[in-house]
Protein backbone atom coordinates (compact mmCIF):
# COMPACT_ATOMS: atom_id res chain seq x y z
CA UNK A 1 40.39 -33.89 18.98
CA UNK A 2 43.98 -35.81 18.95
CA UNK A 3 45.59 -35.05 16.01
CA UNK A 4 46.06 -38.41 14.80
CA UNK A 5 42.54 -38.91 14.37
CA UNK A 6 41.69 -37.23 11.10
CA UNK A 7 43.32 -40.68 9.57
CA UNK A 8 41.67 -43.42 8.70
CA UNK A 9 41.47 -46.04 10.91
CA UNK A 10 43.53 -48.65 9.13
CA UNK A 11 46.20 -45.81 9.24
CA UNK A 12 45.82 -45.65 12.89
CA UNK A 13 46.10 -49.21 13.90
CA UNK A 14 48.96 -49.83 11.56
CA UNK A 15 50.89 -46.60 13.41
CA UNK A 16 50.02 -48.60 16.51
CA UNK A 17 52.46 -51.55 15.69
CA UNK A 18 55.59 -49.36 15.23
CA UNK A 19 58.17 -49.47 17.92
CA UNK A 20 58.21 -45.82 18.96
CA UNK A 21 55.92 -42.33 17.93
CA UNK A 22 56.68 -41.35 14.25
CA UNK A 23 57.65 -37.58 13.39
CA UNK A 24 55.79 -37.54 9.97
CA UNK A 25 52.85 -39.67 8.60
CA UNK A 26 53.04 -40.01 4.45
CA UNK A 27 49.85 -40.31 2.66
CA UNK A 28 50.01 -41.01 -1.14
CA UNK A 29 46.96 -41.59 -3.15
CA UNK A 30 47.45 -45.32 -4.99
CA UNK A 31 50.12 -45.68 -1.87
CA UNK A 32 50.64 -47.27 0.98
CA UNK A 33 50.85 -44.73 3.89
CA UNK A 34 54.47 -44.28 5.56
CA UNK A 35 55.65 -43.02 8.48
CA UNK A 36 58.93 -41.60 9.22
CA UNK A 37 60.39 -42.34 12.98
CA UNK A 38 63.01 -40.28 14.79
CA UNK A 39 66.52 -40.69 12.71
CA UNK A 40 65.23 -43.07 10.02
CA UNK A 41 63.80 -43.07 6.62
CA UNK A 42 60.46 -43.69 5.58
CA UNK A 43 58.63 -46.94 6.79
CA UNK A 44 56.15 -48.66 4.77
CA UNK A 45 53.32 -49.26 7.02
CA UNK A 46 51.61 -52.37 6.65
CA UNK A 47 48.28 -51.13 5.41
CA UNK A 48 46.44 -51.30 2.01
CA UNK A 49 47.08 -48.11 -0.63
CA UNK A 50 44.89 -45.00 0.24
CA UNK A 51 42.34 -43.90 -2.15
CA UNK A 52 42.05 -39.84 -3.47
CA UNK A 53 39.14 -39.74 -1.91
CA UNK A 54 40.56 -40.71 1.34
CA UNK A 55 43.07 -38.02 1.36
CA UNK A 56 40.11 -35.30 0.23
CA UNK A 57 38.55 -36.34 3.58
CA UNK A 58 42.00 -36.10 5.81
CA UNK A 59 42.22 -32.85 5.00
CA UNK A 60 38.71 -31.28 5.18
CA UNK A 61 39.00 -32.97 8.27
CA UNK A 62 41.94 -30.80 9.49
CA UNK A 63 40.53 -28.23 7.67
CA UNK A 64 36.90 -28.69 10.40
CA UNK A 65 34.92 -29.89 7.67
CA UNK A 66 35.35 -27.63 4.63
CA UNK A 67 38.65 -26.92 2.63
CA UNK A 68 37.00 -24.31 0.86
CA UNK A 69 36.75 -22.84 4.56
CA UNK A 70 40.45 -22.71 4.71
CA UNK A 71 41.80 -21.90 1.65
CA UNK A 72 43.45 -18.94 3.35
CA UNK A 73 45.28 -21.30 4.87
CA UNK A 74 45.68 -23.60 2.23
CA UNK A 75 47.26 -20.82 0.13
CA UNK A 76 51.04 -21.72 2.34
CA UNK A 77 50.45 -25.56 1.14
CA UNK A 78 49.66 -26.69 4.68
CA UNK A 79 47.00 -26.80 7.45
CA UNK A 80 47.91 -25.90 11.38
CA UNK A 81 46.11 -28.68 14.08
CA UNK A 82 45.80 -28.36 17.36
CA UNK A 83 49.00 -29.09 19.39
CA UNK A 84 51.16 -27.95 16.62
CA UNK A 85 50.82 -30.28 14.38
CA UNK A 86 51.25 -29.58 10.55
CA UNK A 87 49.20 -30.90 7.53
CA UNK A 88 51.38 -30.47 4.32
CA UNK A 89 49.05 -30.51 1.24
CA UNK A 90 50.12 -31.21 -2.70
CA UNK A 91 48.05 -31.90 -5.39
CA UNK A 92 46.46 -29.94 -8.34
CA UNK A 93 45.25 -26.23 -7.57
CA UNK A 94 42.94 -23.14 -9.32
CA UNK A 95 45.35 -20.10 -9.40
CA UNK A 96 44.27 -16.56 -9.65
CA UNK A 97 46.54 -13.43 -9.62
CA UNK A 98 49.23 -15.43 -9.38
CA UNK A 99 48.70 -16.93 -6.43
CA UNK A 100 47.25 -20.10 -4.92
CA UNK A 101 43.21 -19.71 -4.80
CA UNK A 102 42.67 -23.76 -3.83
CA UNK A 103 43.03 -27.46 -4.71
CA UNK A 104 41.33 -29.46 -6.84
CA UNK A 105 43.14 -32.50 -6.29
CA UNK A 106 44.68 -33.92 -3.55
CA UNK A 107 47.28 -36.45 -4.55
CA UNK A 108 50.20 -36.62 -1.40
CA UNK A 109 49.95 -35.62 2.48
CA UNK A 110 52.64 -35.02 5.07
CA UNK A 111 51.41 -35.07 8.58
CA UNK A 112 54.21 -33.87 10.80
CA UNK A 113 54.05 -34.08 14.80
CA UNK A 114 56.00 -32.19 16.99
CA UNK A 115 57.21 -33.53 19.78
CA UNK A 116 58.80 -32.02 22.85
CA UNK A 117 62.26 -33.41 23.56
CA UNK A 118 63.04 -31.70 27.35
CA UNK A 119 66.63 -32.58 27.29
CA UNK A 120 67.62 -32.60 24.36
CA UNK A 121 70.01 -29.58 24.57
CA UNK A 122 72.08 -31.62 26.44
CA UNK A 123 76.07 -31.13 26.01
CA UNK A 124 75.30 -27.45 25.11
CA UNK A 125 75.69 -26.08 27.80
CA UNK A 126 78.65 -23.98 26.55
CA UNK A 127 75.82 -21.70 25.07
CA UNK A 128 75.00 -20.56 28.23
CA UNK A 129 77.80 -20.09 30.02
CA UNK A 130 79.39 -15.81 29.90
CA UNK A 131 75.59 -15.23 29.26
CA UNK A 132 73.74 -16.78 26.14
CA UNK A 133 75.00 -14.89 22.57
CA UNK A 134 72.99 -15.05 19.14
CA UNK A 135 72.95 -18.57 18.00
CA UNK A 136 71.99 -20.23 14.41
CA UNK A 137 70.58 -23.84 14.81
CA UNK A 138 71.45 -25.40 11.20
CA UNK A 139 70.28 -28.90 9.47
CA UNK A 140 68.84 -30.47 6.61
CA UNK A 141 64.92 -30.54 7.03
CA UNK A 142 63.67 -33.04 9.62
CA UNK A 143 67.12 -32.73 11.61
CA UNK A 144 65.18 -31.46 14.68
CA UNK A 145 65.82 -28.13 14.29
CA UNK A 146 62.84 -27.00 15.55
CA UNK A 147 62.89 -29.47 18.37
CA UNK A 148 65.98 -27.42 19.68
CA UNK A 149 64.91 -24.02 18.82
CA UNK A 150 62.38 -24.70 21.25
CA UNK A 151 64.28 -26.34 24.02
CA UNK A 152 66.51 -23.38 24.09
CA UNK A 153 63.82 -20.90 24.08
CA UNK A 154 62.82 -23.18 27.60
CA UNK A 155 65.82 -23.03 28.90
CA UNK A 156 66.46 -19.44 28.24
CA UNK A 157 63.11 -18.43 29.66
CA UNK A 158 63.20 -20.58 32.88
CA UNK A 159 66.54 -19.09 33.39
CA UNK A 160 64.97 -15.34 33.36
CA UNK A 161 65.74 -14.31 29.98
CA UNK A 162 62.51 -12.53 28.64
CA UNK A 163 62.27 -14.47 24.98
CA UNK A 164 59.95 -13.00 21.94
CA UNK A 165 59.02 -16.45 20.17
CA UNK A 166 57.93 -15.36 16.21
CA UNK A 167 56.04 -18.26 15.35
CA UNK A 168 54.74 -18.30 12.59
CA UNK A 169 53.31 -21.32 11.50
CA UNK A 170 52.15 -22.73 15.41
CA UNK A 171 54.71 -24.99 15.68
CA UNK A 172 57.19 -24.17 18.04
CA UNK A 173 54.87 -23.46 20.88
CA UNK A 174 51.37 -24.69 19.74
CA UNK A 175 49.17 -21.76 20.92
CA UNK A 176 45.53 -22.87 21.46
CA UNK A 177 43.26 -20.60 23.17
CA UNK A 178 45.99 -18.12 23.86
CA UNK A 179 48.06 -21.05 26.42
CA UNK A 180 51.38 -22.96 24.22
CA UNK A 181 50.56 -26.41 24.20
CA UNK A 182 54.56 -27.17 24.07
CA UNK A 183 56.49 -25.81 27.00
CA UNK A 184 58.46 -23.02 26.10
CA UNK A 185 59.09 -21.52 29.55
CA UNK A 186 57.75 -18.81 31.66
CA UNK A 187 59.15 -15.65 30.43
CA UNK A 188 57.89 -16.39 26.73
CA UNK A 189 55.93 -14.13 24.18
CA UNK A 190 54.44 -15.66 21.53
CA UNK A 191 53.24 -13.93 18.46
CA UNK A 192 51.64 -16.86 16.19
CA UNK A 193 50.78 -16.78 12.51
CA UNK A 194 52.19 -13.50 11.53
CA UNK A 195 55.22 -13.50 9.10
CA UNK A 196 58.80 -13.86 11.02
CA UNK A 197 60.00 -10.66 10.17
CA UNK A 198 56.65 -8.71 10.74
CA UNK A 199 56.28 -10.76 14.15
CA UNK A 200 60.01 -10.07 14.89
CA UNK A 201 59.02 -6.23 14.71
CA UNK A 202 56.04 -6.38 16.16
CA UNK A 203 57.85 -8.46 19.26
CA UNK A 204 60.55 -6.02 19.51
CA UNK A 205 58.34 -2.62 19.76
CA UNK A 206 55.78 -3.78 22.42
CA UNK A 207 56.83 -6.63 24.32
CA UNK A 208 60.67 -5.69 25.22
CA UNK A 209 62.28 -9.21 24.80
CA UNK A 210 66.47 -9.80 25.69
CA UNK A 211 65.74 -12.35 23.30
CA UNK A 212 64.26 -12.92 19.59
CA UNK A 213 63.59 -16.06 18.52
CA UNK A 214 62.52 -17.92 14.82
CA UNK A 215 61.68 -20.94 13.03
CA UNK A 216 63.45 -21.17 9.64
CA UNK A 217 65.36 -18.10 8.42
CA UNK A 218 64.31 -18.01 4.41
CA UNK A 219 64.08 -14.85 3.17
CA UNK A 220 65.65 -11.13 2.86
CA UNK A 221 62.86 -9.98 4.75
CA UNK A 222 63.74 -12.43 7.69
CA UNK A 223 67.62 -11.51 7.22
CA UNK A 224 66.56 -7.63 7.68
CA UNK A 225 64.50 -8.08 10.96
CA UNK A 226 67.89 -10.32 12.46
CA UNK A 227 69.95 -7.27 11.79
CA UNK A 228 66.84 -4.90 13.15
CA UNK A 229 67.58 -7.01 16.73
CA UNK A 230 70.76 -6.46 16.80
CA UNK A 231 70.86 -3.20 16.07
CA UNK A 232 68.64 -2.72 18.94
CA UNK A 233 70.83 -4.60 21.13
CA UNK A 234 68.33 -7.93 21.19
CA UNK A 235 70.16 -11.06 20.89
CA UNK A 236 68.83 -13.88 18.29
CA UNK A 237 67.93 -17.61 17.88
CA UNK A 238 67.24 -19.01 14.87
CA UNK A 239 67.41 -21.73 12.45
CA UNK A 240 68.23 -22.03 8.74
CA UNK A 241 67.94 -25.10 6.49
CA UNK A 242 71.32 -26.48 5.27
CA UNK A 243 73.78 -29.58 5.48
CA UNK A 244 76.71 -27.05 7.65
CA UNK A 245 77.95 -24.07 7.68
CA UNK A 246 79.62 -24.01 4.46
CA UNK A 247 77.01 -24.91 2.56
CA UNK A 248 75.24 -21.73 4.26
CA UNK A 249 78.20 -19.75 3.14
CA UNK A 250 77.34 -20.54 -0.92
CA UNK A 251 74.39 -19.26 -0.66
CA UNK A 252 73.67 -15.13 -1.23
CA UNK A 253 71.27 -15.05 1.41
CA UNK A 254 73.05 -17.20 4.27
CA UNK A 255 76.69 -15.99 3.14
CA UNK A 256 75.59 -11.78 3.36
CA UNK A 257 74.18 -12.54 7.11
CA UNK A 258 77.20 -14.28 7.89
CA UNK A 259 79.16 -11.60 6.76
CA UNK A 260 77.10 -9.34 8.98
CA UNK A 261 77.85 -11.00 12.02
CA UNK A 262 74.33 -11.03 12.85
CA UNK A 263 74.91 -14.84 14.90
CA UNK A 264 77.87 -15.57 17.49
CA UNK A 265 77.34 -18.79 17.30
CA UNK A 266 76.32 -21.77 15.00
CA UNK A 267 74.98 -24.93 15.99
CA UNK A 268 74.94 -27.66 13.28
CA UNK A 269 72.89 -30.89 14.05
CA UNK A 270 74.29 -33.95 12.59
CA UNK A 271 72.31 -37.62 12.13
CA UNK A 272 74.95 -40.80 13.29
CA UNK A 273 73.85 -43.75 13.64
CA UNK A 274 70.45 -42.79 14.71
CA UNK A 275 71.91 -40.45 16.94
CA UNK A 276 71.73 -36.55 16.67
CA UNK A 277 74.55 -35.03 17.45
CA UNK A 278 75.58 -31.10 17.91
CA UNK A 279 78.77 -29.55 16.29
CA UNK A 280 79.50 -25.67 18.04
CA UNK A 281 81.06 -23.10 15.98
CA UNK A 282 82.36 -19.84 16.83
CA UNK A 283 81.48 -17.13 14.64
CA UNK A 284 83.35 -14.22 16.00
């Protein structure tokens, strides 16, 4: 099944008129859908508002048929597709021990698609020269941080470097029956699904990476496994939410791993005119 179609089909032939393949499809009950394209803002798509009930069906949809099926899964807010795609879900839930048991509602949807960009480590080369050192890949969500995470775990691999990829929501490499769906070289592990920190662990006792790699460093538990690599003498690549470096360094969480020296290097993506560009920092 192509992702795209558990829309509806006014959805899909209004994506159809857009100049170029949108990252993230909006869907808003009483809305018109939008769709956000590579280093832009939300576009309106020209398309009549979408009904609650049309959502409710998107997602059993990605759910195959039943969201009461996948409420596991629904528990994180979001569903995996094939190909690494991502179904964010909000709405009204039922909660029980504290936690998320399911939704009742469904009143927004994010469907994000990721897209391999070979290339698009392009002018940083600098990481690789003297052999590769532990790097930090920082933006603001949707900067393409993930996008890059996973063209350096490419290069890195092709190059002979044994990487352990911790993915753990699918969508770096995409696994789907057991083969990444997203190139992420030759000499890559993947461990899918499992927490970063658990995977990170898991990674580092059986599968002997040079390597570690993660999606999204957001937690102490994350933090502890980065220092667990080094310690071992594993080098890291990661990424972290944030506008730069210094507004890592006000937060506790960011600011103590920094102070560790856990990463040699950060890489901080920046949006001009369109245009994503890469500002290298040395750390030590």
């Amino acid at each position: 099944m192509d992702t795209l179609d558990i829309l509806p089909r006014r959805v899909l032939r209004a994506l159809l008129s857009l100049p170029t393949e949108p990252e993230e499809v909006r869907l808003r009950a009483g809305e018109r859908p939008a769709a956000l394209l590579p280093g832009q803002e939300e576009q309106v798509l020209d398309c009549p508002p979408l009904t609650p009930d049309e959502l409710w069906r998107v997602a059993e949809s990605a759910a195959g048929g039943s969201l009461w099926s996948a409420e596991g899964r629904l528990r994180q807010g979001c569903l995996s597709l094939p190909g690494g795609a991502r179904l964010g879900v909000c709405g009204a839930v039922t909660v029980e021990n504290g936690a998320v048991r399911a939704f009742s509602e469904i009143s927004s949807l994010c469907l994000r698609l990721p897209h391999q960009a070979i290339g698009c480590a392009r002018g940083l080369e600098a990481l690789f020269e003297g052999g590769f050192r532990s790097t930090l890949i920082v933006s603001p969500p949707g900067g393409g941080k993930t996008t890059l995470l996973r063209e350096l775990v490419r290069i890195l691999s092709t190059g002979g470097t044994r990487v352990g990829l911790a993915d753990e929501r699918g969508e770096v490499a995409a696994l789907w029956n057991g083969e990444p769906q997203l190139a992420v070289g030759p000499r890559t592990d993947v461990l899918s699904g499992a927490p970063k920190a658990e995977a990170a662990m898991a990674l580092l006792r059986c599968m002997n990476p040079q390597v570690v790699a993660m999606d999204e460093i957001t937690e102490s538990a994350d933090v502890r496994a980065c220092l667990n690599c080094l310690g071992c003498g594993v080098r890291l690549l990661a990424t972290a939410h944030g506008a730069d470096l210094q507004d890592l360094r006000r937060r506790a969480l960011y600011a103590d791993m920094l102070a560790e020296g856990v990463f040699s290097r950060c890489v901080v993506i920046r949006l001009r005119g369109g245009t994503r560009r890469y500002e290298v920092t040395a750390l030590d």
